[in-house]
PDB file of N, CA and C in Angstrom:
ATOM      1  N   UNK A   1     -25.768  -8.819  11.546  1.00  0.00           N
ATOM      2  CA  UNK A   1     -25.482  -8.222  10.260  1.00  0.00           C
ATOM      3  C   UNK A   1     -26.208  -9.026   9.179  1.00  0.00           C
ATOM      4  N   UNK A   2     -26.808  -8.319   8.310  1.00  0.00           N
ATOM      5  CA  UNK A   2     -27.458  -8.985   7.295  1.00  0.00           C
ATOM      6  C   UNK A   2     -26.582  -9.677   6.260  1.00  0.00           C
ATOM      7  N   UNK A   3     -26.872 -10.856   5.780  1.00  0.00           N
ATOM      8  CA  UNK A   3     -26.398 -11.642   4.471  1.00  0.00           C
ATOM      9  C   UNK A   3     -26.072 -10.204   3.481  1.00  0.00           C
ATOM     10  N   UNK A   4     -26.733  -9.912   3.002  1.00  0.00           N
ATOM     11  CA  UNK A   4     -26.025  -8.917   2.050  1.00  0.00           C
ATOM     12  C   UNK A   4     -25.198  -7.567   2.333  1.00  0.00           C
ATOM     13  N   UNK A   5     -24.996  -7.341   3.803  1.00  0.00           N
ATOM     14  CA  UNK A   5     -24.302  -6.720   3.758  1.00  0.00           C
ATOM     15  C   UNK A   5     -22.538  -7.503   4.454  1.00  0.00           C
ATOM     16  N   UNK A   6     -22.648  -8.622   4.476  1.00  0.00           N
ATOM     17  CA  UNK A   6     -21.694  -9.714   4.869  1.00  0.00           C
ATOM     18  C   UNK A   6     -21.269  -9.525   3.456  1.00  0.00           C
ATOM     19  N   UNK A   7     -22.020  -9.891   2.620  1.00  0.00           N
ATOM     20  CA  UNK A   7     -21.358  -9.932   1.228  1.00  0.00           C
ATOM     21  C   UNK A   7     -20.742  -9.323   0.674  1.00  0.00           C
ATOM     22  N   UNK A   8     -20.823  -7.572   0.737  1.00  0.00           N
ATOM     23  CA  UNK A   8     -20.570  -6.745   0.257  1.00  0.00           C
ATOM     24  C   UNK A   8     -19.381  -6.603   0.699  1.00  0.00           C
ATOM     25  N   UNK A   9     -19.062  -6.986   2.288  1.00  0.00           N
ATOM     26  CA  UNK A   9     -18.171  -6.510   3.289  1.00  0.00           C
ATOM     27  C   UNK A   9     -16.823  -7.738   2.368  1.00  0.00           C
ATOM     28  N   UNK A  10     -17.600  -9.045   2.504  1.00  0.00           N
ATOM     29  CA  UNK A  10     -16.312 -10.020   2.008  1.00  0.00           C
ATOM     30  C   UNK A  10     -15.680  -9.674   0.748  1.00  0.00           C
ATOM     31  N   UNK A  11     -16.740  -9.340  -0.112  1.00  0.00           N
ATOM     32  CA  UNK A  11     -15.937  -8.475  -1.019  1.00  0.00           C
ATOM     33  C   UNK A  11     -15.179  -7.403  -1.320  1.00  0.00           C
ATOM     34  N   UNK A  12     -15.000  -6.605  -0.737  1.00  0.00           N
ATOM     35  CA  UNK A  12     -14.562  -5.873  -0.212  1.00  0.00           C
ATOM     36  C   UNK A  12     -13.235  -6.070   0.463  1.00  0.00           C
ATOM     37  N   UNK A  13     -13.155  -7.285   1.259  1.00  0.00           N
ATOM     38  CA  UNK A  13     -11.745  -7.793   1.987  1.00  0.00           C
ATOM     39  C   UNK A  13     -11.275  -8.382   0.718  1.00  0.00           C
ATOM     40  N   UNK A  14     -11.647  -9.001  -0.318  1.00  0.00           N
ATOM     41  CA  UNK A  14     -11.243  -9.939  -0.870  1.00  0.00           C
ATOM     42  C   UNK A  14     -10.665  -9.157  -2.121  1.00  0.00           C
ATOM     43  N   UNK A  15     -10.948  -7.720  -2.593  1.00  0.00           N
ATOM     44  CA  UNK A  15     -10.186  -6.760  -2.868  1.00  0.00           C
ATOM     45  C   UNK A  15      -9.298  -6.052  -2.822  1.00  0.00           C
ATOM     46  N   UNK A  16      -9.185  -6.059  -1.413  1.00  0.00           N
ATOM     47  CA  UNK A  16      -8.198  -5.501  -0.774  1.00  0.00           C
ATOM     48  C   UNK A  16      -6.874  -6.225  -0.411  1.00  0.00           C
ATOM     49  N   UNK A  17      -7.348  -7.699  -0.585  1.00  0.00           N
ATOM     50  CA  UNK A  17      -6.611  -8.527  -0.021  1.00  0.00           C
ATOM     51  C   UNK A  17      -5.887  -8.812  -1.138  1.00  0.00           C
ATOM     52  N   UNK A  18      -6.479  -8.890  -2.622  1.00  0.00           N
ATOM     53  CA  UNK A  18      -5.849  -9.131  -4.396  1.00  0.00           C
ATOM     54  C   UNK A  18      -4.666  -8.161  -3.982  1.00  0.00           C
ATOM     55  N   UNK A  19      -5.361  -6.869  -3.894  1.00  0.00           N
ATOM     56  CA  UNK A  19      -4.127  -5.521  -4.080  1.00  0.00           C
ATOM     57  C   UNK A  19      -2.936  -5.576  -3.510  1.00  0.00           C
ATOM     58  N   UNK A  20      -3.274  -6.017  -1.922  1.00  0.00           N
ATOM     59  CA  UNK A  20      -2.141  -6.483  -0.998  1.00  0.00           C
ATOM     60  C   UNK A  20      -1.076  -8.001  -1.659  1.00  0.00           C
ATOM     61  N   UNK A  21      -1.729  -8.596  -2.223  1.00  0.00           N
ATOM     62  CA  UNK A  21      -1.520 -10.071  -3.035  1.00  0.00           C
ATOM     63  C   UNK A  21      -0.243  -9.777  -3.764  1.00  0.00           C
ATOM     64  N   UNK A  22       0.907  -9.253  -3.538  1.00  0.00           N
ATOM     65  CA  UNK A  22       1.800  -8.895  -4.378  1.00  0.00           C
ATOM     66  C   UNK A  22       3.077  -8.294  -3.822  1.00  0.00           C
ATOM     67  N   UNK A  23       4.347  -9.331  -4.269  1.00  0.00           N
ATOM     68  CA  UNK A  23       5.800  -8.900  -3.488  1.00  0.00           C
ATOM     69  C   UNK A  23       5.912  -7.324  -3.790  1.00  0.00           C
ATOM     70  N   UNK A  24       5.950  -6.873  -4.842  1.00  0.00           N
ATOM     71  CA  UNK A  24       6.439  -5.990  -5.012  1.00  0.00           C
ATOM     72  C   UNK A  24       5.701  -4.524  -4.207  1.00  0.00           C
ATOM     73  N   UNK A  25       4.710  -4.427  -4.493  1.00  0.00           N
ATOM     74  CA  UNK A  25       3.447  -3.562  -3.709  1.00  0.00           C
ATOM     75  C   UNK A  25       3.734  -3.518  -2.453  1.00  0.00           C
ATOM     76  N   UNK A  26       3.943  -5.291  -1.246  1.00  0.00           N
ATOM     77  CA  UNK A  26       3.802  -5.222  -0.233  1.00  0.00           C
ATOM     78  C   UNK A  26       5.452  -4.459   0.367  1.00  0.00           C
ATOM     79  N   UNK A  27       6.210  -4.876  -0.840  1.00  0.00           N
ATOM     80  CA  UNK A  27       8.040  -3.500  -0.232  1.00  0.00           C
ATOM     81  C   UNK A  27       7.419  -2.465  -0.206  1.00  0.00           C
ATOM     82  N   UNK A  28       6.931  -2.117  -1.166  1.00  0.00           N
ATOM     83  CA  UNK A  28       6.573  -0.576  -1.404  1.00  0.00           C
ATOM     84  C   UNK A  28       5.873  -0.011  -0.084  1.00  0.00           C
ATOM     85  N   UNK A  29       4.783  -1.027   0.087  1.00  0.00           N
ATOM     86  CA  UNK A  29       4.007  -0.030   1.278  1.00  0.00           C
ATOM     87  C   UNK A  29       4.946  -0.451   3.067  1.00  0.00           C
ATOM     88  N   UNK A  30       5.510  -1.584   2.754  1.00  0.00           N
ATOM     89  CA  UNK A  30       6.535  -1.742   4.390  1.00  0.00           C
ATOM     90  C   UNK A  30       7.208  -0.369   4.439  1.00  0.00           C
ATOM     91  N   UNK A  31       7.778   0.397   2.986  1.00  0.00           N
ATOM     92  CA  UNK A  31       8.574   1.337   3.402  1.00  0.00           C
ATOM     93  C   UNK A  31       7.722   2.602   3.770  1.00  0.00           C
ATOM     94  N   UNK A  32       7.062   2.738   3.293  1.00  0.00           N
ATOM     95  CA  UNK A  32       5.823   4.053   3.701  1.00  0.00           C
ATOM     96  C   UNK A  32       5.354   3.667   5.437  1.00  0.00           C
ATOM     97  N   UNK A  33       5.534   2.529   5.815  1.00  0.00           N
ATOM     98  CA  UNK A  33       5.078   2.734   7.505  1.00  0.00           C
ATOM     99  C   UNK A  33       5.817   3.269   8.052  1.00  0.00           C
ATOM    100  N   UNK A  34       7.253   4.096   6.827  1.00  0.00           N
ATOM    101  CA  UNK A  34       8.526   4.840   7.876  1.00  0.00           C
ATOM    102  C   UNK A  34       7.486   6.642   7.828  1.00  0.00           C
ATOM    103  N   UNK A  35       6.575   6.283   7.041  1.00  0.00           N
ATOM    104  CA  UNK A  35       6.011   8.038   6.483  1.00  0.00           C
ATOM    105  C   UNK A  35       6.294   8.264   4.979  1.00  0.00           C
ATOM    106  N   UNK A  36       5.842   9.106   4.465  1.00  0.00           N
ATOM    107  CA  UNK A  36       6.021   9.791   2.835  1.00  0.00           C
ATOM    108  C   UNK A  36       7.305   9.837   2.538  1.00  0.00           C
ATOM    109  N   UNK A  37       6.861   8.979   1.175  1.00  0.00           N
ATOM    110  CA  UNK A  37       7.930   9.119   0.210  1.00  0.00           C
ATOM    111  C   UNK A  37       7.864   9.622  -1.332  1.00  0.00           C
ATOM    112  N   UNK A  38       8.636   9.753  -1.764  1.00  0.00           N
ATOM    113  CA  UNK A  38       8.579   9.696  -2.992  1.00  0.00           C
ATOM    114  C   UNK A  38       9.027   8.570  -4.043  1.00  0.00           C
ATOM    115  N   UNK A  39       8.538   8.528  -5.112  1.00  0.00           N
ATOM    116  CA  UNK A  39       8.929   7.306  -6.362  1.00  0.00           C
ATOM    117  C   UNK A  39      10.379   7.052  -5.975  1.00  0.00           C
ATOM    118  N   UNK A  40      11.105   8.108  -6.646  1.00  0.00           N
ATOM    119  CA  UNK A  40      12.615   7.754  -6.734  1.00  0.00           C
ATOM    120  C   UNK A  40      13.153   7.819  -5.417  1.00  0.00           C
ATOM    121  N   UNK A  41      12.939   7.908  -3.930  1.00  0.00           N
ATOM    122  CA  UNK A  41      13.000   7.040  -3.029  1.00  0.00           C
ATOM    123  C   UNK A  41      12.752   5.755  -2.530  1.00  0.00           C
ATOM    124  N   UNK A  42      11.065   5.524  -2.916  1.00  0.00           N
ATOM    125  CA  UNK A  42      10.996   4.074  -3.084  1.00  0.00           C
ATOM    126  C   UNK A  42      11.765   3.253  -3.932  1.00  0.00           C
ATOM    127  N   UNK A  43      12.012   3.519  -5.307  1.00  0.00           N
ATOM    128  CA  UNK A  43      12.686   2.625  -6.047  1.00  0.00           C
ATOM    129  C   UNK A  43      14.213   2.392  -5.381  1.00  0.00           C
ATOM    130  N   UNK A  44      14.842   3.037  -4.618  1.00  0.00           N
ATOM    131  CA  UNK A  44      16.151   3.033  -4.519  1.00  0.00           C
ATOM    132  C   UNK A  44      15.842   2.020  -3.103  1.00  0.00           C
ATOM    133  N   UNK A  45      15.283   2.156  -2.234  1.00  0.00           N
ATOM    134  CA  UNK A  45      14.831   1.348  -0.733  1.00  0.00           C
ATOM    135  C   UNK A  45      14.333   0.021  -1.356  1.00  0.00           C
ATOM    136  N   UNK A  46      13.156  -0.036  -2.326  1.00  0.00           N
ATOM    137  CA  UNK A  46      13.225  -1.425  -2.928  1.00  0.00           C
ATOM    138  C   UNK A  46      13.925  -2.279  -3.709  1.00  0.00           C
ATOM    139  N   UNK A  47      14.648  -1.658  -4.260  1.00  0.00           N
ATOM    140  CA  UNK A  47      15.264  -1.972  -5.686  1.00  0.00           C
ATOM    141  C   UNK A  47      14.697  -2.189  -7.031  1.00  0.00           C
ATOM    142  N   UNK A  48      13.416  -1.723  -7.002  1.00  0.00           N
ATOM    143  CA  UNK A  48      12.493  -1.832  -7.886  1.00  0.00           C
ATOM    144  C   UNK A  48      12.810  -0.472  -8.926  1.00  0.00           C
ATOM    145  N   UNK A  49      12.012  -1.073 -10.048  1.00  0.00           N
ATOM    146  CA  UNK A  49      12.356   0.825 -11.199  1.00  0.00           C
ATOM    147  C   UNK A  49      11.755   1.562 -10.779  1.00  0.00           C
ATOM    148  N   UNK A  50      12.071   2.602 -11.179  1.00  0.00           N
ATOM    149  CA  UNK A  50      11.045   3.804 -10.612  1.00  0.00           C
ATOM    150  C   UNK A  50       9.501   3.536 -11.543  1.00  0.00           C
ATOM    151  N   UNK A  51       9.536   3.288 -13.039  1.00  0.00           N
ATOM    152  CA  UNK A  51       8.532   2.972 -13.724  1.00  0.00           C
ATOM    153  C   UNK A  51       7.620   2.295 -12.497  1.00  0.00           C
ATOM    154  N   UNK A  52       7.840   1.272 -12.230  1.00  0.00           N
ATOM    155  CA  UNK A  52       7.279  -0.128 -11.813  1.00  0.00           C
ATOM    156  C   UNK A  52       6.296   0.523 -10.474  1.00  0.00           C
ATOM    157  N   UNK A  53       7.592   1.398  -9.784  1.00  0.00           N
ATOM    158  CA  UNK A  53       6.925   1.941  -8.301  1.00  0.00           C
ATOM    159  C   UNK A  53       5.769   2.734  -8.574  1.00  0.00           C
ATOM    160  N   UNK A  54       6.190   3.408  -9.910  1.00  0.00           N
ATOM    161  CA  UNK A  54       5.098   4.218 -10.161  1.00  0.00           C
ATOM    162  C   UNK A  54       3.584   3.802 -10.617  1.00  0.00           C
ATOM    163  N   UNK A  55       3.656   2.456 -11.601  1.00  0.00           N
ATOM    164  CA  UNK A  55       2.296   1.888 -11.976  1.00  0.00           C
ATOM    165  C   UNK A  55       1.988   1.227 -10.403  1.00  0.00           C
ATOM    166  N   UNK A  56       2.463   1.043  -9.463  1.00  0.00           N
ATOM    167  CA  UNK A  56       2.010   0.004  -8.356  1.00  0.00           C
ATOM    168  C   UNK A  56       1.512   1.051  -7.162  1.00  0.00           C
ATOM    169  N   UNK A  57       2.112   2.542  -7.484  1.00  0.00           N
ATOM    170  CA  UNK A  57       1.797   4.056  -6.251  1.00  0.00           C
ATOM    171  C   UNK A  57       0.050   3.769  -7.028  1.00  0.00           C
ATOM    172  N   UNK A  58      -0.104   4.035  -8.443  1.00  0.00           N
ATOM    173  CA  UNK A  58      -0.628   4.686  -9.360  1.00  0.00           C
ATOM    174  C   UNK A  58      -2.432   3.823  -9.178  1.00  0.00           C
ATOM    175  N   UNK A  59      -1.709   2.045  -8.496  1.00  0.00           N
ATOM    176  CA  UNK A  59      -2.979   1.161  -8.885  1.00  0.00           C
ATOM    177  C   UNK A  59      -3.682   1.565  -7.390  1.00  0.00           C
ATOM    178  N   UNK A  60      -2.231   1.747  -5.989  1.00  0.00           N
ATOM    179  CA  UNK A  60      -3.510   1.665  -4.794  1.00  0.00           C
ATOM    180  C   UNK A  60      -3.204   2.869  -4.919  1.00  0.00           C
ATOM    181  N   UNK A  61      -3.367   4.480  -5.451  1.00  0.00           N
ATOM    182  CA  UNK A  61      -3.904   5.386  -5.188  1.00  0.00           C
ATOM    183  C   UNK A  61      -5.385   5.545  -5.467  1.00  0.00           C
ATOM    184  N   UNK A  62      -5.627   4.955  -6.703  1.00  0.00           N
ATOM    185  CA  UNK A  62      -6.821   4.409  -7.020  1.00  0.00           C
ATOM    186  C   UNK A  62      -7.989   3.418  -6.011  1.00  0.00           C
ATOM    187  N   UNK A  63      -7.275   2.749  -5.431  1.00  0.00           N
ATOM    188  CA  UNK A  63      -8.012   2.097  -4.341  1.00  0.00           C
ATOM    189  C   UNK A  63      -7.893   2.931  -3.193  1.00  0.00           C
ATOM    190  N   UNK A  64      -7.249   3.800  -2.936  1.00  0.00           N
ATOM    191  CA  UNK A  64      -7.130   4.321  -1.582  1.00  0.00           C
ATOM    192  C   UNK A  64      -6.375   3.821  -0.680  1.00  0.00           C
ATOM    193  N   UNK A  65      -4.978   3.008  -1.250  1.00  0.00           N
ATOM    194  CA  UNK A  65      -4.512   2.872  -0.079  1.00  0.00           C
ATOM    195  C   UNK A  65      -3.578   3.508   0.719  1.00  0.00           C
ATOM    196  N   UNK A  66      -3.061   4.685  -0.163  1.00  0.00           N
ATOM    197  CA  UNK A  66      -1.991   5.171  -0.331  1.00  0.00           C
ATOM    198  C   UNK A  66      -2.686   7.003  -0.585  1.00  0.00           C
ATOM    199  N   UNK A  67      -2.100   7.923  -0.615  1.00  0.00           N
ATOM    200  CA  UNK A  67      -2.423   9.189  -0.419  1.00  0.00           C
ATOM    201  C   UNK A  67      -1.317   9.633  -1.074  1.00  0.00           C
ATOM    202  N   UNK A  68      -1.501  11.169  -1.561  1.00  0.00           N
ATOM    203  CA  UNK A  68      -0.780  11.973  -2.019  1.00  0.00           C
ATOM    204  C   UNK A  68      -0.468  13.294  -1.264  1.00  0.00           C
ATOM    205  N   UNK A  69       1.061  14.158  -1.960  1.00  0.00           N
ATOM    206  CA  UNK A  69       0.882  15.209  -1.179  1.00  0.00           C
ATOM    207  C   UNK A  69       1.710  15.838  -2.378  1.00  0.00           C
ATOM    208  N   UNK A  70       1.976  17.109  -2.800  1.00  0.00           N
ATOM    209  CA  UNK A  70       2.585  17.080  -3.853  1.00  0.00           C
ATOM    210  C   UNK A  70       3.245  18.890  -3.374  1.00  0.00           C
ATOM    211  N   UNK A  71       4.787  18.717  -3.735  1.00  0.00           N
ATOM    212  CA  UNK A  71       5.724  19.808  -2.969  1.00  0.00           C
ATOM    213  C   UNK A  71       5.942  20.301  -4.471  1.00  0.00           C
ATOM    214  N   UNK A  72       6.099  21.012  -5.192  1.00  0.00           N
ATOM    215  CA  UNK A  72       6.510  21.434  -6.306  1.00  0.00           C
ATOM    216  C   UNK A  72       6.058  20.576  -7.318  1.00  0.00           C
ATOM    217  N   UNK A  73       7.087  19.836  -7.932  1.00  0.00           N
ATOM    218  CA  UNK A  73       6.891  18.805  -9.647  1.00  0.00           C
ATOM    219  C   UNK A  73       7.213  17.673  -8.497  1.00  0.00           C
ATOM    220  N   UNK A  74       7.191  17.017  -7.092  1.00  0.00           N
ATOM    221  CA  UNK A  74       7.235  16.115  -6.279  1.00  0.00           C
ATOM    222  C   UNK A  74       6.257  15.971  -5.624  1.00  0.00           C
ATOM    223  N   UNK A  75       5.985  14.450  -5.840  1.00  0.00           N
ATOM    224  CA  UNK A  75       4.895  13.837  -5.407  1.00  0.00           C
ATOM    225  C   UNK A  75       5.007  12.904  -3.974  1.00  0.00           C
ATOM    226  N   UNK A  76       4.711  12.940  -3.347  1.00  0.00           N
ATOM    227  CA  UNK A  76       4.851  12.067  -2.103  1.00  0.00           C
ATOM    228  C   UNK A  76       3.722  11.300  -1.561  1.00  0.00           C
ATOM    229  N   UNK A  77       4.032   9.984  -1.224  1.00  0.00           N
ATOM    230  CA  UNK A  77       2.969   8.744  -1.205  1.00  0.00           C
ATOM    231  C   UNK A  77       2.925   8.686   0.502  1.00  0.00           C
ATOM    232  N   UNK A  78       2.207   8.582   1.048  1.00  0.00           N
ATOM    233  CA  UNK A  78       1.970   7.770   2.375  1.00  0.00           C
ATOM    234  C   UNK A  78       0.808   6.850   2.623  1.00  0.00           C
ATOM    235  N   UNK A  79       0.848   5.912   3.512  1.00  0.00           N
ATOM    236  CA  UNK A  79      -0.331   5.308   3.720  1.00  0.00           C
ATOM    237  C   UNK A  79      -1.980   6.225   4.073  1.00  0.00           C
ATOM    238  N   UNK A  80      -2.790   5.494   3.065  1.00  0.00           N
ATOM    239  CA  UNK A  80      -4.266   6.278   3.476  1.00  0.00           C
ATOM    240  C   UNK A  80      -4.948   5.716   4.749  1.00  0.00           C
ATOM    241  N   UNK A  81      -4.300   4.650   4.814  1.00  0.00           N
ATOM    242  CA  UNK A  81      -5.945   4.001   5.377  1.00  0.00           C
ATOM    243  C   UNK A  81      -5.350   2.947   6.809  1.00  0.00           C
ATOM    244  N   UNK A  82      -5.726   3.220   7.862  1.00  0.00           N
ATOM    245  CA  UNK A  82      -5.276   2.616   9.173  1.00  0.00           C
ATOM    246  C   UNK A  82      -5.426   0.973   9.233  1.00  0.00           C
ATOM    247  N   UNK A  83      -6.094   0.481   8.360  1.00  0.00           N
ATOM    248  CA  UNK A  83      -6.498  -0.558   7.693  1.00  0.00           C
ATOM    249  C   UNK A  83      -5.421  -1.245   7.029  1.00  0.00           C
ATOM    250  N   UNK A  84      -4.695  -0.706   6.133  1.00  0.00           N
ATOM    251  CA  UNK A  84      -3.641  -1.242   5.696  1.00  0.00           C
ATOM    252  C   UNK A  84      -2.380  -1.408   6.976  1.00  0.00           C
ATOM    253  N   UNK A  85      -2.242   0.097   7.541  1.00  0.00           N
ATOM    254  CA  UNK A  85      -0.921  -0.194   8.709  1.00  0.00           C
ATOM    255  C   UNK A  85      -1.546  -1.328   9.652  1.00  0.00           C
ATOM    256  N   UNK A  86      -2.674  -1.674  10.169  1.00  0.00           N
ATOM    257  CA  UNK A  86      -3.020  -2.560  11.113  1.00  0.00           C
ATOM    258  C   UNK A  86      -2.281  -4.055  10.211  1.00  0.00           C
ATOM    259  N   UNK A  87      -2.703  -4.317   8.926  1.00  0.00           N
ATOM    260  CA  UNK A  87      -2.165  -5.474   8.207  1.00  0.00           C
ATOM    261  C   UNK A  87      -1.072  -5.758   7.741  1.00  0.00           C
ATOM    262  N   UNK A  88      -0.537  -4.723   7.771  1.00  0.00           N
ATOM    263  CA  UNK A  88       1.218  -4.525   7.574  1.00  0.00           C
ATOM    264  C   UNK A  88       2.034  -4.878   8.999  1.00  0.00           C
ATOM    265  N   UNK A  89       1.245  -4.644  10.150  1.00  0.00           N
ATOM    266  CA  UNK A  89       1.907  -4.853  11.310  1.00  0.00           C
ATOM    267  C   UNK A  89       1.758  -6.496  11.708  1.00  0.00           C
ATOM    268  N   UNK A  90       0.639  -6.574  11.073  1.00  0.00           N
ATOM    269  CA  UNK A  90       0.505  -8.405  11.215  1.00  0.00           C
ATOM    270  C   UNK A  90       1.246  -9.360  10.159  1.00  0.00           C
ATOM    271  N   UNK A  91       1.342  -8.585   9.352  1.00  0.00           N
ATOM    272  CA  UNK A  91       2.530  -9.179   8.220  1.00  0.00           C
ATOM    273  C   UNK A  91       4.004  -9.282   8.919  1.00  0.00           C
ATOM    274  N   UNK A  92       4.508  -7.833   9.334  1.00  0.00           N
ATOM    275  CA  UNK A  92       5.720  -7.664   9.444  1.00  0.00           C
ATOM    276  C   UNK A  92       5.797  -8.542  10.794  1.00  0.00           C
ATOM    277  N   UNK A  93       5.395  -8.701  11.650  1.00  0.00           N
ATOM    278  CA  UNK A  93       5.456  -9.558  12.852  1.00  0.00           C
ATOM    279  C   UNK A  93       5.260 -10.397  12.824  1.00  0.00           C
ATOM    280  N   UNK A  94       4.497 -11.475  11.886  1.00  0.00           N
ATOM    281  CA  UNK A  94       4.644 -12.859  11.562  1.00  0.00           C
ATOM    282  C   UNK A  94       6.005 -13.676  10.165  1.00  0.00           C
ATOM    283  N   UNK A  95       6.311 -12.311   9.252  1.00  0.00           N
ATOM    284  CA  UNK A  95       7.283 -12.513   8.223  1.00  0.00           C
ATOM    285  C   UNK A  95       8.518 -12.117   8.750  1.00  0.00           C
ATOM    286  N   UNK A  96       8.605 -11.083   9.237  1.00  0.00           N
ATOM    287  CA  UNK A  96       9.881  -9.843   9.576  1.00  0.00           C
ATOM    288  C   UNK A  96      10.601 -10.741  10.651  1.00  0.00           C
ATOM    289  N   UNK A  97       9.627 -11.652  11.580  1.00  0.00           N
ATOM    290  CA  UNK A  97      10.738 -11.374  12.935  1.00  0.00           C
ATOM    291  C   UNK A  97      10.727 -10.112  13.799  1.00  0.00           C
ATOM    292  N   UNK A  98      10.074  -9.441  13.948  1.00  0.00           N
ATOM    293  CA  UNK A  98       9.730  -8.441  14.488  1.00  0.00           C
ATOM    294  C   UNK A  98       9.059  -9.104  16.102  1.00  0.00           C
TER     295      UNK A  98
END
């Protein structure tokens, strides 16, 4: 692999890795490895506000980590990217006790 595309790649992890970089984000997405949710489900499973769930759905929908599906005036979040569940499973099995 070429130097610059090593680079691009580390950057890239090292993005992904900021986004992941965060208690609150990383509840949010443990509960989505159950499948789609919505805000005012997440907030009640985290204990977080619904505001809060919503700027943190709002930052990795933007990155892609997270997906939408939308049933009426309801919005529902699930994981986008097999990438994140692979790192969530190495989280939860080295933090969780799993």
């Amino acid at each position: 692999m070429k130097i610059q595309e090593l680079e691009q790649n580390s950057e890239e992890a090292a993005s992904f890795l900021k986004l992941l970089a965060s208690g609150p984000r990383l509840l949010i997405l443990c509960q989505l490895i159950d499948g789609e949710q919505n805000v005012g489900t997440l907030a009640e499973k985290t204990g977080l506000r619904m505001t809060t769930v919503s700027q943190h759905m709002a930052l990795m929908r933007a990155q892609n980590i997270v997906s939408t599906r939308r049933d009426g005036t309801t919005i529902y979040y699930s994981l986008a990217s097999p990438i994140v569940e692979e790192v969530l499973a190495v989280l939860h099995k080295n933090f969780c006790g799993a």
